[in-house]
N, C-alpha and C. Protein backbone atom coordinates (compact mmCIF):
# COMPACT_ATOMS: atom_id res chain seq x y z
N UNK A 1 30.98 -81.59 -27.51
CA UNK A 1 32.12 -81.61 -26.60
C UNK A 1 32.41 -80.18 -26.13
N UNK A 2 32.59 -80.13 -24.95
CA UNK A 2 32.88 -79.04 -23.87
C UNK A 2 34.08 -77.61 -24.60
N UNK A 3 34.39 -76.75 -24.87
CA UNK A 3 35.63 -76.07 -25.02
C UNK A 3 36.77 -76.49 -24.27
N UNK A 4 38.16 -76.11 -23.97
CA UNK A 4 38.89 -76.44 -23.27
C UNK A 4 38.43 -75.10 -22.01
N UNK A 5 38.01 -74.02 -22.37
CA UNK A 5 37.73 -73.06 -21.61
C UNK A 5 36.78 -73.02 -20.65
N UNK A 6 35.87 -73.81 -21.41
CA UNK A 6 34.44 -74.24 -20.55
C UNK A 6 35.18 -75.45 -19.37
N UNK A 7 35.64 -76.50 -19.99
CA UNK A 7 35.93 -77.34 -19.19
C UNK A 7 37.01 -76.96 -17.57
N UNK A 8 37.91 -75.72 -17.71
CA UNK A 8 38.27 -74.97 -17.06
C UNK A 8 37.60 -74.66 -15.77
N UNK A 9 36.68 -74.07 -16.61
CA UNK A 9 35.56 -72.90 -15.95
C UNK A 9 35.09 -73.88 -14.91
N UNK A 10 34.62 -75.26 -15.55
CA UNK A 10 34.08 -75.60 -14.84
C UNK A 10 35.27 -76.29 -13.46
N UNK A 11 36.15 -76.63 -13.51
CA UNK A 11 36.89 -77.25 -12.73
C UNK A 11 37.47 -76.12 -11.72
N UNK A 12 37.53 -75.21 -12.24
CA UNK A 12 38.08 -73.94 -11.17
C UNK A 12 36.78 -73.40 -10.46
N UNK A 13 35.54 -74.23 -10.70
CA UNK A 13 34.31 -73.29 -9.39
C UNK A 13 34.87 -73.92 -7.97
N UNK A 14 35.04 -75.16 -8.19
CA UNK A 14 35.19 -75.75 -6.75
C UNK A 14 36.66 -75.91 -6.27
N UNK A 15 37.76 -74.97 -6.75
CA UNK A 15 38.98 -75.00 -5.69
C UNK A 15 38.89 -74.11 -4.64
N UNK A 16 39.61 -74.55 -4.10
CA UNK A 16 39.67 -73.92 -2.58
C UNK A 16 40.61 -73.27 -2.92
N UNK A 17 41.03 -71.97 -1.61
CA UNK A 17 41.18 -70.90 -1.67
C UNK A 17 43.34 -71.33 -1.76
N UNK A 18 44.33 -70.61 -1.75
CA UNK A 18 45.59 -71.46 -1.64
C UNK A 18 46.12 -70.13 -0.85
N UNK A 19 47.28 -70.33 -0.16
CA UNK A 19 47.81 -69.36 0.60
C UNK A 19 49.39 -69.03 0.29
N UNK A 20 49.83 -67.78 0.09
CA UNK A 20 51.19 -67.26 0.03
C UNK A 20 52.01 -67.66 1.54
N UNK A 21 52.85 -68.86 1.09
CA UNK A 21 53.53 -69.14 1.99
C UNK A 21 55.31 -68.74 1.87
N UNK A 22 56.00 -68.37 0.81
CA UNK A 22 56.80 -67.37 0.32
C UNK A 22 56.86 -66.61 -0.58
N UNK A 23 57.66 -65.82 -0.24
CA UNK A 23 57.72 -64.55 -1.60
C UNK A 23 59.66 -64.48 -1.85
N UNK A 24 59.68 -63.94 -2.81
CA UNK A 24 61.20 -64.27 -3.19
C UNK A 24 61.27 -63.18 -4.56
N UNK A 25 62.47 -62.42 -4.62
CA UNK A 25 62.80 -61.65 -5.73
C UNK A 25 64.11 -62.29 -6.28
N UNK A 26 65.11 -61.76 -7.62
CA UNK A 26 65.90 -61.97 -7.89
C UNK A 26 66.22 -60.47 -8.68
N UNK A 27 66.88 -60.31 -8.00
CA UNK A 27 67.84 -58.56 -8.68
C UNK A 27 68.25 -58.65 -9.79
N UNK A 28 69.26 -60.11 -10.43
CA UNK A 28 69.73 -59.84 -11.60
C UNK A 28 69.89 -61.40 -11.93
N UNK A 29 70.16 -61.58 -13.03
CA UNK A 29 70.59 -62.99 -13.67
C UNK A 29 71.85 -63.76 -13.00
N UNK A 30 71.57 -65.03 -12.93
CA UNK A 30 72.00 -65.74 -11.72
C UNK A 30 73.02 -65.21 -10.41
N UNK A 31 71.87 -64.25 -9.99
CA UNK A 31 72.13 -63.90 -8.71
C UNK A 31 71.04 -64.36 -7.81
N UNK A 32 71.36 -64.95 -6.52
CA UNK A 32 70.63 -65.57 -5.37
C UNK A 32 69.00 -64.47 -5.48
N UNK A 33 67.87 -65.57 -5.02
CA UNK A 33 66.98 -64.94 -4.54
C UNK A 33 67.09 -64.24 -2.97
N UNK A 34 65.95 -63.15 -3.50
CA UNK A 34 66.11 -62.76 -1.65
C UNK A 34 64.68 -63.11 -1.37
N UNK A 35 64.91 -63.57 0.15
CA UNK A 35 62.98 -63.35 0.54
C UNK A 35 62.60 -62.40 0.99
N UNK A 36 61.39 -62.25 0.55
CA UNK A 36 60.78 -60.85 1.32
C UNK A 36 59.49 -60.94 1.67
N UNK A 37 58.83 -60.61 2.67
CA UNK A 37 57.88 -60.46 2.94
C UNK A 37 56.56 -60.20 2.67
N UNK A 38 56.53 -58.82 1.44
CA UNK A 38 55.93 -58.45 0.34
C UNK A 38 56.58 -58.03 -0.74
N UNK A 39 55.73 -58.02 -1.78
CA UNK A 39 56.10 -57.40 -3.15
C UNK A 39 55.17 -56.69 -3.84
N UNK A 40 55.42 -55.33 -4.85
CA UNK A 40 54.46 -54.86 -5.21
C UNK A 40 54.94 -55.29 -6.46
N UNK A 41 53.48 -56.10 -7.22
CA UNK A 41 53.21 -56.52 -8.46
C UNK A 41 52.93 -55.53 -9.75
N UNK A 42 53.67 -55.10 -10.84
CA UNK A 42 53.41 -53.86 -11.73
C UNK A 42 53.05 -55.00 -12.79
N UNK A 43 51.69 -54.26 -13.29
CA UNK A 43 51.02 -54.96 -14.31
C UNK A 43 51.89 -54.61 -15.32
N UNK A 44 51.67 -56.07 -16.25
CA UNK A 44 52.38 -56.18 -17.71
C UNK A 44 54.14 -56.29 -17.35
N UNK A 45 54.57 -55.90 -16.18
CA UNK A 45 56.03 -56.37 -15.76
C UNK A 45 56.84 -57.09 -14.94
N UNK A 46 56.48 -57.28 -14.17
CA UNK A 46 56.77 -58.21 -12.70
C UNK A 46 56.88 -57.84 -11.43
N UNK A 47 57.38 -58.64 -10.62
CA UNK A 47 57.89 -57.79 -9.49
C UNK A 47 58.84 -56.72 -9.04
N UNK A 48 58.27 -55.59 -8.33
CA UNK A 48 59.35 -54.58 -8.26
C UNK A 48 60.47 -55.40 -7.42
N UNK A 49 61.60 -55.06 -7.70
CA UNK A 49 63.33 -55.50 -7.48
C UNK A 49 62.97 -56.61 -7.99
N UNK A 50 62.73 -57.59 -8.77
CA UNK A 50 62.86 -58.80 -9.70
C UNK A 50 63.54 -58.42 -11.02
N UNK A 51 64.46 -59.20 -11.63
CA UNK A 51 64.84 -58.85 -12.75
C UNK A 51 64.22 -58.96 -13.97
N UNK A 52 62.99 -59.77 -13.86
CA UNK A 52 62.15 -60.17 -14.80
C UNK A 52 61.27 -58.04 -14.95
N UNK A 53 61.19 -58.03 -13.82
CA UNK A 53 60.60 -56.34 -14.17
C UNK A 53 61.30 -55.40 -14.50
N UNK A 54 62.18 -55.40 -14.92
CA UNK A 54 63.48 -54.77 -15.91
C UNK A 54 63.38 -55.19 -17.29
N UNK A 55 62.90 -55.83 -17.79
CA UNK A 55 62.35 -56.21 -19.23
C UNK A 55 61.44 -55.85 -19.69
N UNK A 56 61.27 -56.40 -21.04
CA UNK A 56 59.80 -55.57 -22.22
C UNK A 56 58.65 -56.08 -21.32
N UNK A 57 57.88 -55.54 -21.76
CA UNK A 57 56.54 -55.64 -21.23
C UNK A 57 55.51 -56.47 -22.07
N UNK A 58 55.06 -57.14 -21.63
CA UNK A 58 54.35 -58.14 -22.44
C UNK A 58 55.27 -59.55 -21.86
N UNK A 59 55.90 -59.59 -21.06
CA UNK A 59 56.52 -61.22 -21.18
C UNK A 59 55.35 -62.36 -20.78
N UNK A 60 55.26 -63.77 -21.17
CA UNK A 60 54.19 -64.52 -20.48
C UNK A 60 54.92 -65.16 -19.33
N UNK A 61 56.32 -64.58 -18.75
CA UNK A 61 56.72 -65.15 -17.59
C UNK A 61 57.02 -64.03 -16.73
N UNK A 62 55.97 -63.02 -16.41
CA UNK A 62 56.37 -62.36 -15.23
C UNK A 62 56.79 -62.23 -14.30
N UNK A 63 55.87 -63.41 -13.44
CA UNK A 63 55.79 -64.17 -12.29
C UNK A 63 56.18 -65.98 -11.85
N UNK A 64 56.32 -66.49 -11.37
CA UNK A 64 56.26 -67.73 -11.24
C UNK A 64 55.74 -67.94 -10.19
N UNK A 65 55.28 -69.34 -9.89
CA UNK A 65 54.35 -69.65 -8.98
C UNK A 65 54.72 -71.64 -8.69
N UNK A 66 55.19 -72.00 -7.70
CA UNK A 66 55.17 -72.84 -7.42
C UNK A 66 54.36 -73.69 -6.16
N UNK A 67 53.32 -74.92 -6.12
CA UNK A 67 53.11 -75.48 -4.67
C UNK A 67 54.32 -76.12 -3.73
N UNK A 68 53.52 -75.63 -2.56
CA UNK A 68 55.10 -75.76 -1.01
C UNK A 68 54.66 -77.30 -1.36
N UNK A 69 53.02 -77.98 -1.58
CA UNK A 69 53.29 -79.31 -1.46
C UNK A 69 54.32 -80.12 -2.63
N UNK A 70 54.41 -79.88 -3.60
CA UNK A 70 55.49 -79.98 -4.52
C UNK A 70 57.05 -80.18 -3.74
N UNK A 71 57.25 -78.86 -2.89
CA UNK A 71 58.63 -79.24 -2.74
C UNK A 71 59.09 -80.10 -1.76
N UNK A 72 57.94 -80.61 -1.03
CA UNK A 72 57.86 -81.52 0.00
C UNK A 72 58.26 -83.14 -0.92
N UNK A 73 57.28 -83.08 -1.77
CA UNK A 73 57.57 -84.59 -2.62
C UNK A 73 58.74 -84.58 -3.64
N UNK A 74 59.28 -83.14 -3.95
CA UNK A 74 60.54 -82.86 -4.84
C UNK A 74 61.84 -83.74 -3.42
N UNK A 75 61.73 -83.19 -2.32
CA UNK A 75 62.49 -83.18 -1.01
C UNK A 75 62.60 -84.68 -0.76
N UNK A 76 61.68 -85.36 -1.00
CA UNK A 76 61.31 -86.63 -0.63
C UNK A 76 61.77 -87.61 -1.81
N UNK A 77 61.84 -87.19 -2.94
CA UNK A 77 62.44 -88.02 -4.16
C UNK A 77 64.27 -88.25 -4.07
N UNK A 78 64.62 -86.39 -3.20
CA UNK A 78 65.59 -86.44 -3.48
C UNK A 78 66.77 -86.87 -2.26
N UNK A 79 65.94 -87.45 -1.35
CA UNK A 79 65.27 -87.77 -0.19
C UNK A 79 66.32 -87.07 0.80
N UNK A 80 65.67 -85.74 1.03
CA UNK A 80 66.38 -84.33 1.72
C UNK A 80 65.17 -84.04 2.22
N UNK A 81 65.83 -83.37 3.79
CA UNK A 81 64.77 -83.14 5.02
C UNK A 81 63.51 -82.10 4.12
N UNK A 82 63.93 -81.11 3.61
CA UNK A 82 63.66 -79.26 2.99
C UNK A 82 64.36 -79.58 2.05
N UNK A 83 63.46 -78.22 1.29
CA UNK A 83 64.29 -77.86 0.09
C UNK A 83 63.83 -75.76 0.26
N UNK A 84 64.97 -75.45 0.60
CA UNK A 84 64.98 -73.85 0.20
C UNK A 84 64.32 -73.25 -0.74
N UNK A 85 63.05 -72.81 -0.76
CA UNK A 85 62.38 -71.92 -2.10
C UNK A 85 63.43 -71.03 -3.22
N UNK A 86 64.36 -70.48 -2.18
CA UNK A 86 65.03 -69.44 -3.05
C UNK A 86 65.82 -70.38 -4.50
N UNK A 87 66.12 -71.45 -3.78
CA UNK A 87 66.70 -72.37 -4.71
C UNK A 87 66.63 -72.60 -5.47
N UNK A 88 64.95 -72.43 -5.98
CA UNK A 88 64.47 -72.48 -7.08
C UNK A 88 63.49 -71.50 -7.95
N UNK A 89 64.35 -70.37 -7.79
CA UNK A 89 64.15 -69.51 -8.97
C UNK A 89 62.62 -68.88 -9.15
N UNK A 90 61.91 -69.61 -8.10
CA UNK A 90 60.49 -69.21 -8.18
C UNK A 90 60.32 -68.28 -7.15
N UNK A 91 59.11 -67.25 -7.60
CA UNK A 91 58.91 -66.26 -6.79
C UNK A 91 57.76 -65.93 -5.39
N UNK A 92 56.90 -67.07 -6.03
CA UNK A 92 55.43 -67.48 -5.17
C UNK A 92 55.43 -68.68 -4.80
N UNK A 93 55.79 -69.03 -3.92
CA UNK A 93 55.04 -70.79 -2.92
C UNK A 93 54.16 -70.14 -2.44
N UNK A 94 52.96 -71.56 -3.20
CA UNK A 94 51.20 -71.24 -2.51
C UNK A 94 50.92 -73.02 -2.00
N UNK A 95 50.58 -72.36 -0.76
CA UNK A 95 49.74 -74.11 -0.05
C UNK A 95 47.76 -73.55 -0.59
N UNK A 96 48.22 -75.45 -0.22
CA UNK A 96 46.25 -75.25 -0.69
C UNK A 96 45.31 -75.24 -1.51
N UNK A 97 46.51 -75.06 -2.79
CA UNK A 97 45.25 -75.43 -3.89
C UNK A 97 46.52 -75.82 -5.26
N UNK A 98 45.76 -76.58 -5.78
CA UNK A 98 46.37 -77.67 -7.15
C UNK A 98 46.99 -76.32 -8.29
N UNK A 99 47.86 -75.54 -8.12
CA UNK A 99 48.36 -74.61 -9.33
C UNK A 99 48.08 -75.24 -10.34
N UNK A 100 48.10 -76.12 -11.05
CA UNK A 100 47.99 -76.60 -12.23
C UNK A 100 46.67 -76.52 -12.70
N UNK A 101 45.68 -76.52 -11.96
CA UNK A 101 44.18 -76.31 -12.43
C UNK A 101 44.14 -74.89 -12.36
N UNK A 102 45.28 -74.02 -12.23
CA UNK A 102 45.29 -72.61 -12.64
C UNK A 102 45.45 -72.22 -13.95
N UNK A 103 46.00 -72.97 -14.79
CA UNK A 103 46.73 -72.77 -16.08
C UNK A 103 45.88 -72.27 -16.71
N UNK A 104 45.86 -70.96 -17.52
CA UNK A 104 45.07 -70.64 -18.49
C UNK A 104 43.58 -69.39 -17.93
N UNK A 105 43.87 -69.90 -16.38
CA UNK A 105 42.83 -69.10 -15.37
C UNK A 105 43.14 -67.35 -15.29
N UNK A 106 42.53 -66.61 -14.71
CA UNK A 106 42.94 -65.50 -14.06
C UNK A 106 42.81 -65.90 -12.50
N UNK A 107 43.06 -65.67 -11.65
CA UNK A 107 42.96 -65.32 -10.01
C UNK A 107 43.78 -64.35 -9.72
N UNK A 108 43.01 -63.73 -8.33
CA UNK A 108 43.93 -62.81 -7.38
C UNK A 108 44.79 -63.62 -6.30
N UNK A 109 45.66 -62.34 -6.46
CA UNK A 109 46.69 -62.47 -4.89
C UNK A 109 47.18 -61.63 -3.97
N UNK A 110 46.94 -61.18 -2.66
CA UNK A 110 46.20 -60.25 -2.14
C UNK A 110 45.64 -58.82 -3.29
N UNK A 111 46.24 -57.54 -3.48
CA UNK A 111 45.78 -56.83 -4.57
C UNK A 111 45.97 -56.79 -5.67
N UNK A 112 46.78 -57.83 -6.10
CA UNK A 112 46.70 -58.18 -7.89
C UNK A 112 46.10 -59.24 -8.46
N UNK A 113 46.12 -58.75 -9.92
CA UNK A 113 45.54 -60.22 -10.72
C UNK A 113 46.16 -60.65 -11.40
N UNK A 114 46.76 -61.93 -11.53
CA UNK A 114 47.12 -62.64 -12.57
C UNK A 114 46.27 -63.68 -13.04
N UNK A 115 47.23 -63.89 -15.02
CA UNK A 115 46.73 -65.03 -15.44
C UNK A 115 48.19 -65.89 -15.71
N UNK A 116 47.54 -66.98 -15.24
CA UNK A 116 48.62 -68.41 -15.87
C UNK A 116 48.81 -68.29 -16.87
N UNK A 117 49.76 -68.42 -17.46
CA UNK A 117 50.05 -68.49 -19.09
C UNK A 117 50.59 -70.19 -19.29
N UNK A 118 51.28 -70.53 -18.31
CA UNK A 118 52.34 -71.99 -19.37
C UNK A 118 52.66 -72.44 -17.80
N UNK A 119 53.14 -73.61 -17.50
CA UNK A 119 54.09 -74.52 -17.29
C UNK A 119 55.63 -74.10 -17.08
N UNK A 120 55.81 -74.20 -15.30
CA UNK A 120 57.24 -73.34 -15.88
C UNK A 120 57.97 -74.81 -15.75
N UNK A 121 58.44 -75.20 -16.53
CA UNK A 121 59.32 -76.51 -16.63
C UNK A 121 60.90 -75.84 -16.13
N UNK A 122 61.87 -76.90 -15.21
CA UNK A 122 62.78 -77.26 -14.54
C UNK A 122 63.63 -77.33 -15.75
N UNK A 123 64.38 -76.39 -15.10
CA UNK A 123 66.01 -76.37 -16.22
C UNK A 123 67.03 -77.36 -15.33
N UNK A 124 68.35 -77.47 -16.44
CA UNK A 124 69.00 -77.77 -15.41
C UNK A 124 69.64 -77.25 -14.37
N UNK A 125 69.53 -76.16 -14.49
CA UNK A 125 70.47 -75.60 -12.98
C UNK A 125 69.62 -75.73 -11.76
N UNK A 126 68.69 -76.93 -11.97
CA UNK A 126 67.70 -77.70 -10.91
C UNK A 126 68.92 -78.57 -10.34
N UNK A 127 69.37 -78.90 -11.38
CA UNK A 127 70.90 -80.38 -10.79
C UNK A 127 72.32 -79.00 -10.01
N UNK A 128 72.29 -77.85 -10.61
CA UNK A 128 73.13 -76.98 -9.67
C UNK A 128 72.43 -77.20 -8.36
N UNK A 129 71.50 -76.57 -8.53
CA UNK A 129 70.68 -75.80 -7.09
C UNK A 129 70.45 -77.14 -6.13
N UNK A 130 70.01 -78.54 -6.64
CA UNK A 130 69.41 -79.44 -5.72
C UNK A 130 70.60 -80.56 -5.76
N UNK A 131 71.25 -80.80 -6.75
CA UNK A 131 72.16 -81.58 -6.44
C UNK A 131 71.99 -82.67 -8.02
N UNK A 132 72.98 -83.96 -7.96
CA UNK A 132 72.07 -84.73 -9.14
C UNK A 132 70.28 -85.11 -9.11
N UNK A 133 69.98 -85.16 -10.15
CA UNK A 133 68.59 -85.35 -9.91
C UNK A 133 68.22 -84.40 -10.08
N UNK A 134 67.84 -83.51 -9.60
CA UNK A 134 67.16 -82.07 -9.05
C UNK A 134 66.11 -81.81 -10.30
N UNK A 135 66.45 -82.00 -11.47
CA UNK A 135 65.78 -81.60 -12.61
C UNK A 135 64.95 -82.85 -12.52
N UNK A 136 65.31 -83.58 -12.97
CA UNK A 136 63.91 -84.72 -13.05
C UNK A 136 63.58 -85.03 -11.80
N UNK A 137 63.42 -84.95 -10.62
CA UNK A 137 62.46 -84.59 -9.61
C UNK A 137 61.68 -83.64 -9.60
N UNK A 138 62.32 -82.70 -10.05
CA UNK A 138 60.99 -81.48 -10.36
C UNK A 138 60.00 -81.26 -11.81
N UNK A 139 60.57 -82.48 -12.57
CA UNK A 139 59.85 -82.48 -13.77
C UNK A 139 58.36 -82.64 -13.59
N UNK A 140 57.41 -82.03 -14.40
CA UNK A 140 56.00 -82.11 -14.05
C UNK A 140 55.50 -81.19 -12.55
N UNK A 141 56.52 -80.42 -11.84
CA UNK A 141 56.25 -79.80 -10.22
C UNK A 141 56.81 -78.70 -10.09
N UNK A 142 57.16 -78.09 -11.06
CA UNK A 142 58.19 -77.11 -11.99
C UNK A 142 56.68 -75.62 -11.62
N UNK A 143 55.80 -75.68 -11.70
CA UNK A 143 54.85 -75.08 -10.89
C UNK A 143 54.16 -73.81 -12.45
N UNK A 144 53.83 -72.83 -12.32
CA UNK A 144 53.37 -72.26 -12.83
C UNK A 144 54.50 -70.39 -13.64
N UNK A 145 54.22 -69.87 -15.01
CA UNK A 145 54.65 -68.75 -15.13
C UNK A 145 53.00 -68.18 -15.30
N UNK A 146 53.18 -66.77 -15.04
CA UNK A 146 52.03 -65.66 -14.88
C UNK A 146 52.62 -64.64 -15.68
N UNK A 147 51.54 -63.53 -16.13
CA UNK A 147 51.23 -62.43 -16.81
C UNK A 147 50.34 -61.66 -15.32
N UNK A 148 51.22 -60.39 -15.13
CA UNK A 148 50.33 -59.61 -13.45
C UNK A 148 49.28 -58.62 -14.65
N UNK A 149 48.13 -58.89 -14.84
CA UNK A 149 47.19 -58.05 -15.54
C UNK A 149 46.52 -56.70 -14.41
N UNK A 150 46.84 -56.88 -12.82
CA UNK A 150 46.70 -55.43 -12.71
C UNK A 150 47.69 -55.51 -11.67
N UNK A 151 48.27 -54.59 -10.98
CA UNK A 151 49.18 -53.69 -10.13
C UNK A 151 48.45 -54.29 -8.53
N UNK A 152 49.44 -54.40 -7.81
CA UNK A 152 49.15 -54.37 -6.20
C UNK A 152 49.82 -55.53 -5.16
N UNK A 153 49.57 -55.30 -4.09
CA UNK A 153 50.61 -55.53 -3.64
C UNK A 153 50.22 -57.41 -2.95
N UNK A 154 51.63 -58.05 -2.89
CA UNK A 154 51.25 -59.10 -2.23
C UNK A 154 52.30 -59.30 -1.50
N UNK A 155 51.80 -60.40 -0.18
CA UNK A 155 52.34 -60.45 1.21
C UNK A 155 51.91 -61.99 1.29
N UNK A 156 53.52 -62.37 2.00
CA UNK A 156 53.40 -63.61 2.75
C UNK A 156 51.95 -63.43 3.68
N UNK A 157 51.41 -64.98 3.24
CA UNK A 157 49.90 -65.16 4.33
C UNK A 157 48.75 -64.62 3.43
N UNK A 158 48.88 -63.83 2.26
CA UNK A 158 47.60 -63.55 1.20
C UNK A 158 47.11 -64.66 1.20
N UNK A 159 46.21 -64.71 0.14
CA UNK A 159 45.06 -65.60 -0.02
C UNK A 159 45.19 -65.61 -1.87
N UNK A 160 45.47 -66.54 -2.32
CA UNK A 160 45.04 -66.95 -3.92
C UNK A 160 43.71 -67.15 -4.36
N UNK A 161 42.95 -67.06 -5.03
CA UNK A 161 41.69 -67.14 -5.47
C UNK A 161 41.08 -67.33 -7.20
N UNK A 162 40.46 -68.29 -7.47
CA UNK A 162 41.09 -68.05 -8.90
C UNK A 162 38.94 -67.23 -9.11
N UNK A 163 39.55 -66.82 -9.98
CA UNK A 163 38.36 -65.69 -10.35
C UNK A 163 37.10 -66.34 -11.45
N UNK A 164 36.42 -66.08 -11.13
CA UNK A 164 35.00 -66.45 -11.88
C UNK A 164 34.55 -65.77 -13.19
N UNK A 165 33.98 -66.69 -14.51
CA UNK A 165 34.30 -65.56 -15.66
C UNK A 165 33.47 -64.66 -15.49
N UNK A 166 32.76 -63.90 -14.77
CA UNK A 166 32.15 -62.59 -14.63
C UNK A 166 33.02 -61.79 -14.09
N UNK A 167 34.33 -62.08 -13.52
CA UNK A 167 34.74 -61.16 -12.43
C UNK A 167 36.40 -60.69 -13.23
N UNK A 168 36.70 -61.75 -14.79
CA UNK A 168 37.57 -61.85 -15.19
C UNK A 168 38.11 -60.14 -15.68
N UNK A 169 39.40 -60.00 -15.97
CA UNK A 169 40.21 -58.89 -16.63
C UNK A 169 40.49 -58.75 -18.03
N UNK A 170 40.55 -57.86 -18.79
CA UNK A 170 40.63 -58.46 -19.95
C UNK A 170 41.86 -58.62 -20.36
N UNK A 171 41.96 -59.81 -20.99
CA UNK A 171 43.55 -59.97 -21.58
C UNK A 171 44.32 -59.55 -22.45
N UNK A 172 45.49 -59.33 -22.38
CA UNK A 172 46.32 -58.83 -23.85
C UNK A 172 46.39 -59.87 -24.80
């Protein structure tokens, strides 16, 4: 029987490429996201102006990462035209490719690398932000947390890519 790593390996040759369709910071603890255009990614900490990059180093939730197709069927459960990214606490909406077959991966995003670490599962201030419901609509679509293993910058319209084990970083 296969590793869980091998079995990975093998399922991440054939995704397609996914695209940065927002970017979003948060300055401080429950204070509104802002959007922004780009962000420069500091390895081992997060995004610069994110509050998550004001903390120890080493966290396995640097980053977050959610699919736009997600909030389309989150929108549709909760049956609302949109749903606002900032709303939800996440920092990356990517179209185009299945995040979840990221878990455990490394890929780039325009000049950084991350790895998936976990599952970011939906708190409740999903039922603040979206209304009743909000949390168990997003249960299981709750999208991805990251570890940035090198420095650089990313921009609405990058390109996601998940990386091949020859091309991998080494991990902490």
């Amino acid at each position: 029987m296969p590793s869980q790593s091998a079995l990975f390996d093998r399922l991440t040759q054939d995704l397609p490429t996914g695209q940065v369709t927002w970017l979003g910071v948060r300055p401080a603890r429950r204070q509104p996201m802002t959007t922004v255009p780009e962000a420069y990614a500091i390895a081992d900490l997060g995004l610069e102006g994110d509050r998550r990059c004001q903390g120890s180093p080493g966290s396995a939730r640097q980053i977050t990462f959610i699919n736009a197709e997600h909030l389309d069927l989150v929108a549709s459960w909760l049956q609302t035209a949109d749903i606002d990214p900032a709303l939800l606490r996440r920092n990356v909406v990517i179209s185009g490719v299945n995040l979840l077959a990221l878990r455990h991966q490394q890929f780039t995003v325009g000049d950084a690398v991350f790895e998936a670490t976990a599952l970011c599962h939906p708190c409740s201030r999903m039922d603040e932000a979206l209304g009743p419901g909000g949390q168990a609509a997003m249960l299981g679509h709750g999208g991805l947390c990251a570890r940035i293993l090198k420095s650089g910058m990313v921009r609405v319209g990058d390109s996601l890519r998940c990386l091949m084990p020859e091309e991998r970083w080494p991990s902490a």
